[in-house]
Protein backbone atom coordinates (compact mmCIF):
# COMPACT_ATOMS: atom_id res chain seq x y z
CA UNK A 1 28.25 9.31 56.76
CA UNK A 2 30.24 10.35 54.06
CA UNK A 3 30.59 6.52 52.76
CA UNK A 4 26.99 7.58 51.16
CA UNK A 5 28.52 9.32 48.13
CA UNK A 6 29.92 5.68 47.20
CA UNK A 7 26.36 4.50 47.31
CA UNK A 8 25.20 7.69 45.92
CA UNK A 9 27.54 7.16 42.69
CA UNK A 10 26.37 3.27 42.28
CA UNK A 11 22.45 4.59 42.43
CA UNK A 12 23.35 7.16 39.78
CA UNK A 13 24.72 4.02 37.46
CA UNK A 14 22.03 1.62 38.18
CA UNK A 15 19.22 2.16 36.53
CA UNK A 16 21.67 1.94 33.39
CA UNK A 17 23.27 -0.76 34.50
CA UNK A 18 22.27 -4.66 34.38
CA UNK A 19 25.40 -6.39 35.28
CA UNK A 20 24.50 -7.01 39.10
CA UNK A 21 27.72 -8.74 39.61
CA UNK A 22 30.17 -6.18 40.30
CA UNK A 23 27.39 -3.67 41.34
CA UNK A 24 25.79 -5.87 44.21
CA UNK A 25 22.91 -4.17 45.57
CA UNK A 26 24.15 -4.72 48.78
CA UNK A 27 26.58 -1.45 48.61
CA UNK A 28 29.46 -3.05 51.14
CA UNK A 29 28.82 -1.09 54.44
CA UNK A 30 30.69 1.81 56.16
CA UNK A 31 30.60 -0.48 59.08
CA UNK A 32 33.17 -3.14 57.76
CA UNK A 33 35.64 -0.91 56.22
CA UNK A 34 38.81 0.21 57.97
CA UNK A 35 38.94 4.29 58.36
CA UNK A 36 42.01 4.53 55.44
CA UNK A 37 39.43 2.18 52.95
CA UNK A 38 36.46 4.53 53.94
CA UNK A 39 38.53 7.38 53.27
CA UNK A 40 39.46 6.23 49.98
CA UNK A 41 36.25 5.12 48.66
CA UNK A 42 35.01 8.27 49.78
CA UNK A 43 37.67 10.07 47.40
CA UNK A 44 37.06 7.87 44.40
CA UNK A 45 33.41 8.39 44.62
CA UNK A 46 33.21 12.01 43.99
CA UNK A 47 34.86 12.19 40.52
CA UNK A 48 32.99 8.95 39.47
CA UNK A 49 29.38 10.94 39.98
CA UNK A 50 30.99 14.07 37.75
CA UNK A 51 31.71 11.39 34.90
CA UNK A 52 28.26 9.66 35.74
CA UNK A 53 26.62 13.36 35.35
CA UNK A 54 28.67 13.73 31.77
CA UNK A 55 27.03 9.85 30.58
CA UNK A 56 24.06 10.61 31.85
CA UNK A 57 23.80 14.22 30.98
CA UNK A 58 22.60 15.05 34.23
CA UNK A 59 23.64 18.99 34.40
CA UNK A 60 23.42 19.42 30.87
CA UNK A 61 24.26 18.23 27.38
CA UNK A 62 25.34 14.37 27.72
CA UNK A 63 29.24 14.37 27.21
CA UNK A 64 29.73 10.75 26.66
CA UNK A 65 33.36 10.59 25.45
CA UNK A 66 34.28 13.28 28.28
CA UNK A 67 32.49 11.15 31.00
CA UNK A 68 34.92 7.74 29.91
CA UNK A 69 38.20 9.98 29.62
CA UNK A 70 37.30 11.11 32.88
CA UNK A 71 36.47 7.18 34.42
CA UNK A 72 39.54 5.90 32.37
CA UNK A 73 41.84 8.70 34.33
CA UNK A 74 40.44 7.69 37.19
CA UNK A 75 40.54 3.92 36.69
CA UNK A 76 44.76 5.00 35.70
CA UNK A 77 44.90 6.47 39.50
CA UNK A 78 43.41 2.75 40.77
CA UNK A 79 40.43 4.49 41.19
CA UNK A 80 38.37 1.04 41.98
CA UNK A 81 34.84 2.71 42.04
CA UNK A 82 35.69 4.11 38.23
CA UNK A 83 37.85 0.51 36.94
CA UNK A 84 34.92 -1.57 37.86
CA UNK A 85 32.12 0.70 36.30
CA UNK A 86 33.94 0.69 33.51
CA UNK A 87 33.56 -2.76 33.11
CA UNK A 88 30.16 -2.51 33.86
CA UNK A 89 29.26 0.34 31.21
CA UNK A 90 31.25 -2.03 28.51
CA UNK A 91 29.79 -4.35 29.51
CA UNK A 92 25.74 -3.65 29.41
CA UNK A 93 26.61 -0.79 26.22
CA UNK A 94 25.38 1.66 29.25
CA UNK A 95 25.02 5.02 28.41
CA UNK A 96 25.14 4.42 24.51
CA UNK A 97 28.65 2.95 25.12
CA UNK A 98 28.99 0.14 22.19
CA UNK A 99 29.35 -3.11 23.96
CA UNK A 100 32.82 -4.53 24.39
CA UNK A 101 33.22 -7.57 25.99
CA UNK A 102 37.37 -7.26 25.58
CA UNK A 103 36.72 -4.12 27.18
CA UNK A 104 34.24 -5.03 29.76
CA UNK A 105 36.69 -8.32 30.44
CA UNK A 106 39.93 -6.40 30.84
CA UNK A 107 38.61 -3.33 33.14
CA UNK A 108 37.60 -6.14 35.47
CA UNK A 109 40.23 -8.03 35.44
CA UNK A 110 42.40 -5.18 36.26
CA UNK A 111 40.66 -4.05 39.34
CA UNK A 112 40.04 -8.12 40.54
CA UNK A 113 44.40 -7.89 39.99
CA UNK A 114 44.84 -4.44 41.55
CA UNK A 115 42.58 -4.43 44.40
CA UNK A 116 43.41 -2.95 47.56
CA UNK A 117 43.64 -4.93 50.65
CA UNK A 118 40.01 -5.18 51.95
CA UNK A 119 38.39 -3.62 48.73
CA UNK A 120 34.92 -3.98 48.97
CA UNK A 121 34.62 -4.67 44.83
CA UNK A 122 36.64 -7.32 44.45
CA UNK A 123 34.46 -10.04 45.41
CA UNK A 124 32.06 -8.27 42.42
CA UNK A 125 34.74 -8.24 40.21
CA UNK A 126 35.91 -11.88 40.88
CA UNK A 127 31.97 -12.67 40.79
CA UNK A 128 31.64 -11.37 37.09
CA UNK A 129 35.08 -13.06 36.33
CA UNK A 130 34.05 -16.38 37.08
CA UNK A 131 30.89 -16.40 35.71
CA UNK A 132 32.47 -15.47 32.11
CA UNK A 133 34.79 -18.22 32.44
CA UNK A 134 31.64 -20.46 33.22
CA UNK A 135 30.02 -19.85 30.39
CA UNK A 136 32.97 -19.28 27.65
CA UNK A 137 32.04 -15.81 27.59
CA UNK A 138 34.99 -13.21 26.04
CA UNK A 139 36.91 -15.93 27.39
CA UNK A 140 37.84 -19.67 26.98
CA UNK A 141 35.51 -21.87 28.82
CA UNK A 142 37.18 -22.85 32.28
CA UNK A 143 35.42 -24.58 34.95
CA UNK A 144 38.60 -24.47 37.42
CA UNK A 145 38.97 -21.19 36.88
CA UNK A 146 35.22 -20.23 37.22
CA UNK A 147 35.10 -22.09 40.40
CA UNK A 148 38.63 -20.23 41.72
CA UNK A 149 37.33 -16.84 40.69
CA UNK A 150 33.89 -17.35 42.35
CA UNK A 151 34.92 -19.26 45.86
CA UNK A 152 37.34 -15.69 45.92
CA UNK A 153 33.98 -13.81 45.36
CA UNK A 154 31.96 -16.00 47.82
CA UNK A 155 34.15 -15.61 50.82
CA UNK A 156 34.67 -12.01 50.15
CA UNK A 157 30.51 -11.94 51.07
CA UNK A 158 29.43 -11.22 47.09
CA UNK A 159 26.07 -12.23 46.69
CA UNK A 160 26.58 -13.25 43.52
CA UNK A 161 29.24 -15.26 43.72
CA UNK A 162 28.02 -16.97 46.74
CA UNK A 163 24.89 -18.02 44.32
CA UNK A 164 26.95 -19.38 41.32
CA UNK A 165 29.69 -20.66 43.50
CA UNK A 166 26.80 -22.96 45.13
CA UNK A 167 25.76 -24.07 41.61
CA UNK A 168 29.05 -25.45 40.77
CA UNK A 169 29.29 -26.79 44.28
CA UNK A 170 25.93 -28.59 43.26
CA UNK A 171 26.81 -29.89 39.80
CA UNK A 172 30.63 -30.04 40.65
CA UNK A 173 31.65 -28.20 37.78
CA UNK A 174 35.56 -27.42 38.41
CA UNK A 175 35.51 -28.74 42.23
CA UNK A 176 34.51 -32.03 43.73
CA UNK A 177 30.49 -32.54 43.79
CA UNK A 178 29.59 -31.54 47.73
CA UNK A 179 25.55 -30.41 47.83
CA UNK A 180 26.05 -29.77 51.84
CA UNK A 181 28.36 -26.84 50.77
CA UNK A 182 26.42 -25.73 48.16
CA UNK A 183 23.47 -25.33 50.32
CA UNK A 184 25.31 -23.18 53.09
CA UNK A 185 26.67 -20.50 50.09
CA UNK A 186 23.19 -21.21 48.40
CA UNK A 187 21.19 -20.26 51.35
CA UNK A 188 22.40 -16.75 51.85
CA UNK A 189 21.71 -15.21 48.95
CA UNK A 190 18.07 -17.52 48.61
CA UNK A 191 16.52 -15.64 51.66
CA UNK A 192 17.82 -12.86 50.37
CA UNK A 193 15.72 -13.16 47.42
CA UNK A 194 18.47 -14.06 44.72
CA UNK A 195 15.85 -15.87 41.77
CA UNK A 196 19.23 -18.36 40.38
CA UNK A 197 20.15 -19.27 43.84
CA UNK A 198 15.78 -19.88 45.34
CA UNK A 199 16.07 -22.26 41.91
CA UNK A 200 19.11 -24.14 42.86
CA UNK A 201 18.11 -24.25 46.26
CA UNK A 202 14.77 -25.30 45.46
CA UNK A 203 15.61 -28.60 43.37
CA UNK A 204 18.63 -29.37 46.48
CA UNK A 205 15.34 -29.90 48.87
CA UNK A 206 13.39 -31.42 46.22
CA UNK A 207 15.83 -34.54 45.96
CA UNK A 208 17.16 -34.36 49.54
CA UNK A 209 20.66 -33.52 48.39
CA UNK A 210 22.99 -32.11 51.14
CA UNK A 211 19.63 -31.25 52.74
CA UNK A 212 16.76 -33.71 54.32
CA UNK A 213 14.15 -33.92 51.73
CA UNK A 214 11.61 -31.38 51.91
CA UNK A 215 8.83 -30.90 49.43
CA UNK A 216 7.17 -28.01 50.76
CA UNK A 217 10.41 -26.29 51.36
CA UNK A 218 11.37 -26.36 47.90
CA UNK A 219 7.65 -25.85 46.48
CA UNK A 220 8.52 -22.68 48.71
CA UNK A 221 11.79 -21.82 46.89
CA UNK A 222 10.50 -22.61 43.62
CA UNK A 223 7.40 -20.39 43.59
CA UNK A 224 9.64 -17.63 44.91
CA UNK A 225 11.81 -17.81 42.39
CA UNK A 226 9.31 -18.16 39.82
CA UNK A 227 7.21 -15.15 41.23
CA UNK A 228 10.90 -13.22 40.36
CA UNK A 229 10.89 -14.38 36.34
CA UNK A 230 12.41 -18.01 36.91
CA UNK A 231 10.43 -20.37 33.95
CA UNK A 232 12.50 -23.12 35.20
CA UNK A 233 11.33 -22.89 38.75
CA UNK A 234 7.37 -22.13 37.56
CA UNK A 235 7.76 -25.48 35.93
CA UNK A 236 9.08 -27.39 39.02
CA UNK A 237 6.32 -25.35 40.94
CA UNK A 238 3.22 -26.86 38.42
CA UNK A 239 5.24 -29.81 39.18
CA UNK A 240 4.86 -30.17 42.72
CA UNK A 241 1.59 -28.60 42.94
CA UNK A 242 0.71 -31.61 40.59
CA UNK A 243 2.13 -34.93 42.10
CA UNK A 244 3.12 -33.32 45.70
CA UNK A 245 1.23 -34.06 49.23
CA UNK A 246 -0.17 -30.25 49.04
CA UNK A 247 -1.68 -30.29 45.72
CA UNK A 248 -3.61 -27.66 43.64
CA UNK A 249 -4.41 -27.98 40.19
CA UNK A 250 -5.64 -24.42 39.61
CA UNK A 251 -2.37 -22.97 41.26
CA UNK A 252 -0.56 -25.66 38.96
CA UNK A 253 -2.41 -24.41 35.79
CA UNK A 254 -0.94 -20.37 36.77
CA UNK A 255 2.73 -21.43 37.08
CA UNK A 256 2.66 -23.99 33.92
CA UNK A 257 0.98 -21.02 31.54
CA UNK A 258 3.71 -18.33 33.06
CA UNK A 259 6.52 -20.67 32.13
CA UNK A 260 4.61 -22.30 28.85
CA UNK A 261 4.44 -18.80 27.73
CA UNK A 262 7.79 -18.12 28.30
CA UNK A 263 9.19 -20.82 25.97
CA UNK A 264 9.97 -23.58 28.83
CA UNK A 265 9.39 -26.75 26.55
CA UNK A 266 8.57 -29.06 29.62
CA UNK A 267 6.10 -26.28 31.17
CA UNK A 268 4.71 -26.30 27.30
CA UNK A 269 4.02 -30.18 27.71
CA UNK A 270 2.36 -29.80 31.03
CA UNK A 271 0.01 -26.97 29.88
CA UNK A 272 -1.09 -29.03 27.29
CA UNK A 273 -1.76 -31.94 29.19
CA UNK A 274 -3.46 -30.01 31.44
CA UNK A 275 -5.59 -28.64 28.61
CA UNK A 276 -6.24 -31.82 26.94
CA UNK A 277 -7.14 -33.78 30.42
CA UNK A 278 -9.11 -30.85 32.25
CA UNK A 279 -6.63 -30.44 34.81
CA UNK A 280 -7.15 -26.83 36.58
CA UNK A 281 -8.93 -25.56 34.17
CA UNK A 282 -11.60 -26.81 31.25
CA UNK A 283 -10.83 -29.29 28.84
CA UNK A 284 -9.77 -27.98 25.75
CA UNK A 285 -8.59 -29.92 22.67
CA UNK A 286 -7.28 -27.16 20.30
CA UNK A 287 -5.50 -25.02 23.37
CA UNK A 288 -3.72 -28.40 24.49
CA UNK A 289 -2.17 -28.79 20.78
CA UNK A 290 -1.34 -25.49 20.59
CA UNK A 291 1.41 -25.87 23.60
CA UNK A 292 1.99 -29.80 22.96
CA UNK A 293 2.70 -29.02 19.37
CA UNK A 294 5.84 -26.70 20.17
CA UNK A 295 6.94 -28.49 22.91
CA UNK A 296 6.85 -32.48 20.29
CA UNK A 297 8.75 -30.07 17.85
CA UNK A 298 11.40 -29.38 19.97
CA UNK A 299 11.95 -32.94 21.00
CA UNK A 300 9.79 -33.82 23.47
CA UNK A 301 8.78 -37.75 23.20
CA UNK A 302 5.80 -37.60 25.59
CA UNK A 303 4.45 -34.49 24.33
CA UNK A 304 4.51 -36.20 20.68
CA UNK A 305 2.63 -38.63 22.49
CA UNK A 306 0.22 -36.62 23.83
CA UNK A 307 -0.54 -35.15 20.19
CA UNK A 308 -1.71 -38.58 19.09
CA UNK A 309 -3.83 -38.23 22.51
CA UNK A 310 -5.71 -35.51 21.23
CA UNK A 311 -6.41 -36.94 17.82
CA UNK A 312 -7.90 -39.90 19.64
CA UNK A 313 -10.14 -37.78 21.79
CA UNK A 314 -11.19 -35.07 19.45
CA UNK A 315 -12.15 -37.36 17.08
CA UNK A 316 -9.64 -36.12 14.40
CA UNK A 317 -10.60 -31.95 15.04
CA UNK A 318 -7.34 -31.13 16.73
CA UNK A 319 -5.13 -33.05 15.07
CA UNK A 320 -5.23 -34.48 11.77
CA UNK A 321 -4.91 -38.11 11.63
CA UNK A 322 -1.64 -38.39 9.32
CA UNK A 323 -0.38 -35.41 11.98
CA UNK A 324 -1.36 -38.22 14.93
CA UNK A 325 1.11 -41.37 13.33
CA UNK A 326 3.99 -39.01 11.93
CA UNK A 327 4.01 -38.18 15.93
CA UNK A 328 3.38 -41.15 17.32
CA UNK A 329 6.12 -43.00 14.84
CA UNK A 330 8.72 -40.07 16.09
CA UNK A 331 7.45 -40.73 20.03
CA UNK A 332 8.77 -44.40 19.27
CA UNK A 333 11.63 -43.90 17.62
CA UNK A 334 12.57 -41.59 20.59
CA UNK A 335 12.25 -44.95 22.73
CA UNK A 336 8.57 -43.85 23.88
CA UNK A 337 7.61 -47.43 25.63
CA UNK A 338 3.94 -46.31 25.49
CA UNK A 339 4.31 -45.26 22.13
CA UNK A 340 6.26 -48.10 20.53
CA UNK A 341 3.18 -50.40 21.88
CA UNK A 342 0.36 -47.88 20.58
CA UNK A 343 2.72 -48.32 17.08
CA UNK A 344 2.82 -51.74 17.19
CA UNK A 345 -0.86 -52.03 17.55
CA UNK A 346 -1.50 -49.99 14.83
CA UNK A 347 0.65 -51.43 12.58
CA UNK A 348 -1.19 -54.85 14.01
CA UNK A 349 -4.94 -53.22 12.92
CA UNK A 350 -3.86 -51.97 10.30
CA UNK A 351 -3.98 -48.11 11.03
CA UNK A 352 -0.68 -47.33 9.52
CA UNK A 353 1.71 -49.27 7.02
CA UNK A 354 3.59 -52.40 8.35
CA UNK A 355 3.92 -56.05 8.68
CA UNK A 356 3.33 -58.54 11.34
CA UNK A 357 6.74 -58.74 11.75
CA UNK A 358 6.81 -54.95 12.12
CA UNK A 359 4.25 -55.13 14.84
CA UNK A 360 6.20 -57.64 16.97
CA UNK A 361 9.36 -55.79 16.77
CA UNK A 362 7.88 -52.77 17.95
CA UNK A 363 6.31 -55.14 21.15
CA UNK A 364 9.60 -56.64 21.76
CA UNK A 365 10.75 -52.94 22.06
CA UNK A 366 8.31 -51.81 24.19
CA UNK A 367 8.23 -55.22 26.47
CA UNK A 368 12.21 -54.82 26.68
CA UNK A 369 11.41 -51.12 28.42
CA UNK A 370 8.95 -52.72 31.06
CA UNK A 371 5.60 -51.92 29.16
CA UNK A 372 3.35 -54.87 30.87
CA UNK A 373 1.04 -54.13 27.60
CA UNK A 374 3.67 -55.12 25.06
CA UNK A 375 4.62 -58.21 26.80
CA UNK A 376 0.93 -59.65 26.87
CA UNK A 377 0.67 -58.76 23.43
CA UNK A 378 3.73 -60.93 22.15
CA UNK A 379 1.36 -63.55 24.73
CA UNK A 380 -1.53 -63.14 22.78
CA UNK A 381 0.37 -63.61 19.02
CA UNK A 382 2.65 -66.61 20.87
CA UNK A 383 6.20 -64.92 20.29
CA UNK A 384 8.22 -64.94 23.19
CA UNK A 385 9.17 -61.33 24.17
C-alpha cells in the first residue's frame, strides 16, 4: 500500500525523535482515510524522507540546513507530514537542531490551524498543544485551553491526548471533575500500554472513583506502569503489596528500591522502613538511614520520625543522638502526633531541653490530634487535655 511511505518517513524520524505526541506510534491507518487524504499523505511523504536523508545523512554527508529548507518549503505547500516534524525536530533539538520551543510551538500550531479535513495529525498536534498549555510550557499556563486542545485530540483517536485528557477529567483541571469519563478515555490508551495513563488508571481503581473499587486491578495497572519507568506507580505498587489482601513483602521490597532509587521521596521512606523493620529483606540499620535520611530532608514528617527510630534501635550507631532530637523536634513541629508525644516525653525525662510546661504543651498537641498516648499522659500529670 503506498500509505507505507508515510509510515516509512515517521520510522526514519523516530529514533531521533522523543516527542510521542504528534508522532503517535500508532501511524493513523490506510484503512480510515478517504482515497483524496491517502493520496495526499502519500505525496507529502516522499519529499519529507529526502529532507529526513539530508538530517540524518543517510546517502551521504549530513546536510542539516538543506534538510529544514527543504521541510520548511514543504511545511509552506501545507505539507502536514513536514509542518508537524518540524515541530517535532524543534522541539526534541533532533538532528543537532538547537531547541526552540517558539519554534517547536508555532510549527504546531500552524498545522493544528491548517489541517485538512480528516488529517490524521491533528489530533497529535492538538495533543502536544494542550499539554504545553498544561504545564505553562512556551506558553501561558491555561487549563481551559489544555483541556479544549486535548478533548480535540482525544476524539480525533490520539493516544496521547486520550491519556492526558483523562487526567484532567480526573483532577478536573479546566472541565468539571467526572472520574467515569476519565476512565473510558483512560482505558484505551492503559491496555494499550501508555505508562501516564496505567498510573492514572491505576489510583481511579485504587479509590473506587468512577470505577468499583478494585485493589488487584489497580495493583495490576500500577506494576505495569512501573515495569515501563513509572516511580510513582512502583511506589503505589510497594504500597499495595504492603497493606493489600494479596500481600508480598519481597515483591514490595523490588518496587520500593526501583522507585527509592529513582528519587521518589515516599518510595525513599518506605525502603527505609523496610530496612530498619526487616520487611522483605534483612534488617539493616545503616541502609534504612541512608533512604530515610533523604526522604526527612526533603520534608517528610514520618520519615524524620523514623530516623529517631533507628537511633533508638541501633543503640546510637546509625544515627547520632543530637541527629535523633533535631529530627524528632522537626517531625513535631510538622504536626507529627507520634512525634509531638515522643517530644513531650523527652522533654518530661529529661532527654532534651524543656520545662514541664513544655512537656504538657507538646501532650495537649498530640492529644488534640487523637494520640490516645498523649491524652493518658496529661492523666497521669492531672492537666486536663
Amino acid at each position: 500500500m503506498k500509505y507505507l511511505a508515510a509510515a516509512a518517513a515517521l520510522a526514519w524520524a523516530g529514533p531521533a525523535l522523543s516527542q510521542t505526541a504528534p508522532l503517535s506510534a500508532d501511524v493513523p491507518s490506510a484503512a480510515r482515510m478517504s482515497p483524496e487524504l491517502l493520496a495526499a499523505t502519500e505525496r507529502e511523504a516522499g519529499p519529507v524522507l529526502v529532507a529526513l536523508e539530508k538530517l540524518g545523512g543517510g546517502k551521504g554527508a549530513r546536510d542539516t540546513a538543506g534538510g529544514l529548507r527543504l521541510l520548511r518549503e514543504e511545511a509552506g505547500k501545507n505539507n502536514e507530514l513536514a509542518t508537524i516534524l518540524l515541530g517535532a525536530i524543534y522541539g526534541d533539538g533532533a538532528y543537532g537542531v538547537p531547541r526552540d520551543s517558539a519554534e517547536n510551538i508555532r510549527w504546531y500550531r500552524r498545522l493544528f490551524d491548517g489541517a485538512r479535513p480528516g488529517s490524521p495529525w491533528r489530533g497529535g498536534a492538538a495533543a502536544a498543544l494542550g499539554t504545553y498549555y498544561m504545564r505553562g510550557e512556551g506558553v501561558a499556563r491555561d487549563d481551559a485551553e489544555a483541556a479544549r486542545l486535548l478533548k480535540i485530540a482525544a476524539e480525533a483517536g490520539d493516544k496521547e491526548g486520550m491519556t492526558w485528557y483523562g487526567i484532567v477529567l480526573a483532577s478536573g483541571r479546566g472541565v468539571p471533575l467526572d472520574h467515569a469519563a476519565a476512565v473510558r478515555w483512560l482505558t484505551p490508551p492503559a491496555e494499550g500500554g501508555d505508562r501516564a495513563a496505567m498510573t492514572m488508571l491505576g489510583f481511579l481503581y485504587e479509590r473506587g472513583d468512577g470505577v468499583p473499587r478494585d485493589p488487584a486491578r489497580a495493583l495490576q495497572l500500577h506494576r505495569a506502569a512501573a515495569d515501563k519507568g513509572s516511580n510513582l506507580s512502583a511506589t503505589r505498587a510497594a504500597l499495595l503489596l504492603l497493606t493489600g489482601t494479596d500481600q508480598d513483602p519481597k515483591l514490595a521490597f523490588h518496587y520500593a528500591g526501583i522507585a527509592a532509587a529513582g528519587g521518589e521521596s515516599d518510595a525513599m521512606a518506605i525502603f527505609g522502613v523496610m530496612h530498619l523493620n526487616g520487611i522483605g529483606t534483612p534488617v539493616n540499620h545503616e541502609e534504612a538511614v541512608r533512604w530515610l535520611r533523604p526522604a526527612a530532608e526533603k520534608g517528610d514528617a514520618a520519615a524524620m520520625l523514623e530516623l529517631v527510630y533507628a537511633f533508638a534501635r541501633s543503640q546510637g550507631k546509625a544515627v547520632p543522638q543530637a541527629e535523633a532530637y533535631v529530627w524528632l523536634q522537626k517531625s513535631a513541629d510538622l504536626g507529627n502526633p507520634q512525634a509531638m508525644f515522643l517530644l513531650a516525653g523527652s522533654i518530661e525525662r529529661g532527654f532534651v531541653p524543656g520545662t514541664r510546661d513544655d512537656a504538657i504543651g507538646w501532650y495537649r498537641k498530640a492529644a488534640a490530634k487523637g494520640d490516645t498516648k498523649a491524652v493518658d499522659a496529661l492523666k497521669r500529670l492531672g492537666v486536663a487535655p
